[in-house]
C-alpha atoms as a PDB file:
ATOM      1  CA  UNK A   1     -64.452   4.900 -27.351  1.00  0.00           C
ATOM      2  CA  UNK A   2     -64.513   3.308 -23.816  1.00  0.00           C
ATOM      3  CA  UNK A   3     -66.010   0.192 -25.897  1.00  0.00           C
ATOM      4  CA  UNK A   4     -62.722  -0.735 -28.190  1.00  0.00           C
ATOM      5  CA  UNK A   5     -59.925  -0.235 -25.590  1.00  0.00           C
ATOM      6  CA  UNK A   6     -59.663  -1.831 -22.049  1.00  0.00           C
ATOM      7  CA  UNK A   7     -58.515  -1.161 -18.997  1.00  0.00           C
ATOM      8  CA  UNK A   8     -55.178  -1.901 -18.007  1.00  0.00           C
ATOM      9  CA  UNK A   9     -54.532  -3.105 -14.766  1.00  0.00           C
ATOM     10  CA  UNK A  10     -51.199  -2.885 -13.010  1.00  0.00           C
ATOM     11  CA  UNK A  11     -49.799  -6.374 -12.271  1.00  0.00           C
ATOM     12  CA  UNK A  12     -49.086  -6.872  -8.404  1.00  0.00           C
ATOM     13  CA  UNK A  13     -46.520  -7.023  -6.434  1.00  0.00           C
ATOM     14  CA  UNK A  14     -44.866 -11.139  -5.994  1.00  0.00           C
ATOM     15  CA  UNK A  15     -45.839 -12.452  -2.643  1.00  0.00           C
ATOM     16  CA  UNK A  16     -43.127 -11.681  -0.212  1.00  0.00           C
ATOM     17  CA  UNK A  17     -40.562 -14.791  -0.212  1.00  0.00           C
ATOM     18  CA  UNK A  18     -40.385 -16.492   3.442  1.00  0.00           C
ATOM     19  CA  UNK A  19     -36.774 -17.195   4.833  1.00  0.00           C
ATOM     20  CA  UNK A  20     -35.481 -14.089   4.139  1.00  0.00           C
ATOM     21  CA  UNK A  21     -34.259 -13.604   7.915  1.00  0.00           C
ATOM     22  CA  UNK A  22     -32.880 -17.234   8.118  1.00  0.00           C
ATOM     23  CA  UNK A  23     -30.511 -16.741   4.826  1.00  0.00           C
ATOM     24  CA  UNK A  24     -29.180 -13.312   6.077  1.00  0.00           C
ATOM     25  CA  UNK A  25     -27.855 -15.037   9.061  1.00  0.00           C
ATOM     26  CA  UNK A  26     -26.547 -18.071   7.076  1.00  0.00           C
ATOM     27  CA  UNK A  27     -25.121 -15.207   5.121  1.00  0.00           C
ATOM     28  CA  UNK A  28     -23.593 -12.965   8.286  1.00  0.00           C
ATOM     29  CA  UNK A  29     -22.453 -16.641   9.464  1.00  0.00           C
ATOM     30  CA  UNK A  30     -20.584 -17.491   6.394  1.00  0.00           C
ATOM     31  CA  UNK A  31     -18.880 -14.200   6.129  1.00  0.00           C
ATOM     32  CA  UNK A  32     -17.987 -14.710   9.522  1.00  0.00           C
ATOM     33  CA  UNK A  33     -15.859 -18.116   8.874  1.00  0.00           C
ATOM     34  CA  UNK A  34     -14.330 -16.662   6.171  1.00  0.00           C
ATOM     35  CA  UNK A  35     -12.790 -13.432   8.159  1.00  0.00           C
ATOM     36  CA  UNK A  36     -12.036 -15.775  10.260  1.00  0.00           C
ATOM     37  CA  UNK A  37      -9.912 -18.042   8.379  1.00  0.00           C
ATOM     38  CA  UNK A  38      -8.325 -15.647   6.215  1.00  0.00           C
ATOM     39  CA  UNK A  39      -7.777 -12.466   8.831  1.00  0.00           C
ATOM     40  CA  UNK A  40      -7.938 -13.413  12.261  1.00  0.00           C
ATOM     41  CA  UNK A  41      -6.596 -16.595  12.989  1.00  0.00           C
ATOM     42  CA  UNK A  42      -3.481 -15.995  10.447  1.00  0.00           C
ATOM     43  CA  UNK A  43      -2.965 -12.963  12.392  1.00  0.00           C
ATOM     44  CA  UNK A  44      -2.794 -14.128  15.952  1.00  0.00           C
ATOM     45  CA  UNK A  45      -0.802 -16.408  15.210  1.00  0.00           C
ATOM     46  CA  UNK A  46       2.024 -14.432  14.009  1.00  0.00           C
ATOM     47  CA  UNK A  47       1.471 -12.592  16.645  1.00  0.00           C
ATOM     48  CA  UNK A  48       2.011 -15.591  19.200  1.00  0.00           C
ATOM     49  CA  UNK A  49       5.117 -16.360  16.876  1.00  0.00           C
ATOM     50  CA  UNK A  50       6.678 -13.080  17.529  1.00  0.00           C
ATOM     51  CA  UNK A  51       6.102 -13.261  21.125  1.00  0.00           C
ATOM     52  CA  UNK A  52       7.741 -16.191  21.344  1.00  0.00           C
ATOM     53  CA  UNK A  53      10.605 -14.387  19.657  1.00  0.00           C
ATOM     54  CA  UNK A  54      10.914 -11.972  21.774  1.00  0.00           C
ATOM     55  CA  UNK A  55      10.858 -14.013  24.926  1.00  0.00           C
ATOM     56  CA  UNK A  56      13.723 -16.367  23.499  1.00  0.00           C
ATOM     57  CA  UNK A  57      15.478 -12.995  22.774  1.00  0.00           C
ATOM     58  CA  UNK A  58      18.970 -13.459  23.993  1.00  0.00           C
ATOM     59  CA  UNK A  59      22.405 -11.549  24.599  1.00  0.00           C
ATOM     60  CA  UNK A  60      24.604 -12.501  21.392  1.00  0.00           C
ATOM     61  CA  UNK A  61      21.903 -13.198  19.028  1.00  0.00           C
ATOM     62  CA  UNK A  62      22.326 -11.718  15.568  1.00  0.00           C
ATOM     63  CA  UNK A  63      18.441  -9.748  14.980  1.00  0.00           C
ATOM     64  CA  UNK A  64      17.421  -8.081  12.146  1.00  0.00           C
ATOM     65  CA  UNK A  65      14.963  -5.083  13.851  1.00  0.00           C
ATOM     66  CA  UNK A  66      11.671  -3.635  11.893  1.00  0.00           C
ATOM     67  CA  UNK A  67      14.004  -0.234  10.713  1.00  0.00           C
ATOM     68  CA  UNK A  68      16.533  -2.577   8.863  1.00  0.00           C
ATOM     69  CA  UNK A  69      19.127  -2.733  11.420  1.00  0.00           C
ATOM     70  CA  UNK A  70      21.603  -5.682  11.608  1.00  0.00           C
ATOM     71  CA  UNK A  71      23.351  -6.465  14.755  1.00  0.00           C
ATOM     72  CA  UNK A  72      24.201  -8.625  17.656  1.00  0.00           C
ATOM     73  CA  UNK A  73      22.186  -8.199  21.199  1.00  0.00           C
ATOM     74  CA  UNK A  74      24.529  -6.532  24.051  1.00  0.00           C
ATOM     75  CA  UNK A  75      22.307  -5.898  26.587  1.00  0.00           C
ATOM     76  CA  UNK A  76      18.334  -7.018  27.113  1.00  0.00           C
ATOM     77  CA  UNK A  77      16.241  -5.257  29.265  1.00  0.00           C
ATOM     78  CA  UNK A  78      11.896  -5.699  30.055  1.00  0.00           C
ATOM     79  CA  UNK A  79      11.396  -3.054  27.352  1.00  0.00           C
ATOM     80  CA  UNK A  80      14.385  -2.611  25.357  1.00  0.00           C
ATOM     81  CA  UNK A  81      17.352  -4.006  24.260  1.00  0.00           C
ATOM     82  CA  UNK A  82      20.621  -2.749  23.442  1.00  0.00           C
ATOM     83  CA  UNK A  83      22.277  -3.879  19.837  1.00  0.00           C
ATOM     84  CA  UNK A  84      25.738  -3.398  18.161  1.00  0.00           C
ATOM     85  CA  UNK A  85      24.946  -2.494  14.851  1.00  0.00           C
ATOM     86  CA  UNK A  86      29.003  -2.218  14.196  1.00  0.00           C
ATOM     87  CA  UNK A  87      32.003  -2.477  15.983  1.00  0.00           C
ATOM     88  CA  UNK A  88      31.586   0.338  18.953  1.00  0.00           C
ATOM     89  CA  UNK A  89      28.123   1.466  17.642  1.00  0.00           C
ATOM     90  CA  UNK A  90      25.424   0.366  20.476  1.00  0.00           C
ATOM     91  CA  UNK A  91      21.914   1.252  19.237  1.00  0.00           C
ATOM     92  CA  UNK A  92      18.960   1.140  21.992  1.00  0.00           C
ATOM     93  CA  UNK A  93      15.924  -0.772  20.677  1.00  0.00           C
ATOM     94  CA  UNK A  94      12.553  -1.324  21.105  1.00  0.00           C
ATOM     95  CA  UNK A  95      12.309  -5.497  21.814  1.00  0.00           C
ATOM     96  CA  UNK A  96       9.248  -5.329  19.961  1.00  0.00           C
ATOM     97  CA  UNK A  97      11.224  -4.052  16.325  1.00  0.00           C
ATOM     98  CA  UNK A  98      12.951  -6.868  16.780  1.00  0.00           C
ATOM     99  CA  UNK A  99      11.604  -8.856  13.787  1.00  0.00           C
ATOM    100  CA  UNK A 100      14.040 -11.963  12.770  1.00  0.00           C
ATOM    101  CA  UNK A 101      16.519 -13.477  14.700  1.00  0.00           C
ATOM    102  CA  UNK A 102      19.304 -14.462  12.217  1.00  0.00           C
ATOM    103  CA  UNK A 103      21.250 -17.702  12.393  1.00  0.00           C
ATOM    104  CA  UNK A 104      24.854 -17.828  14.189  1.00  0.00           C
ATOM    105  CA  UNK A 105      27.843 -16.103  11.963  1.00  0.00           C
ATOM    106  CA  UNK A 106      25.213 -13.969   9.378  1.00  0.00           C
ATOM    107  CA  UNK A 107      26.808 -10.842   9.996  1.00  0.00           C
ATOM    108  CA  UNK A 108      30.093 -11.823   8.969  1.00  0.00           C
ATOM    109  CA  UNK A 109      28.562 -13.058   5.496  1.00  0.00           C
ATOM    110  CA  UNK A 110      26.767  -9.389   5.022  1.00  0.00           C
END
């Protein structure tokens, strides 16, 4: 029987490729630009905006803060500021939920 049928032989295993460690950290550095670009820098940056903001926070600007609140700074302190939501109605703030200053004469519009 051994005479009409041969013996099959597994094919090997390809070679291992060479490189492989080079393109994983062409890879890694790719991914890295792209976090980069699209996370990270966008980011910081409106983080520097809002700092800005908040150090050209002054008394009698009209801010929007990050709860919804409408009104015009009173007071300004390091951590906190103190705005008039309505006539007689102080509210203490965070500075940091302030999110928008709003141009001169909005809160008459709303």
């Amino acid at each position: 029987m051994d005479l009409l049928i041969s013996d099959a032989w597994a094919q090997g295993a390809p070679p291992p490729q060479g490189g492989g460690m080079i393109e994983l950290m062409i890879m890694f550095g790719l991914l890295f630009v792209v976090f980069y670009f699209t996370l990270w820098r966008p980011q910081s940056k409106r983080q520097k905006e809002h700092r800005d903001l908040l150090a050209r926070l002054a008394k009698g600007d009209e801010v929007v803060t990050s709860g919804g609140l409408v009104g015009r700074v009173k007071d300004i302190g390091d951590n906190f500021a103190v705005v008039e939501i309505a006539k007689g109605v102080d509210v203490k703030v965070q500075k940091g939920s302030v999110q928008t200053v709003l141009p001169k004469g909005t809160m008459k519009a709303l």
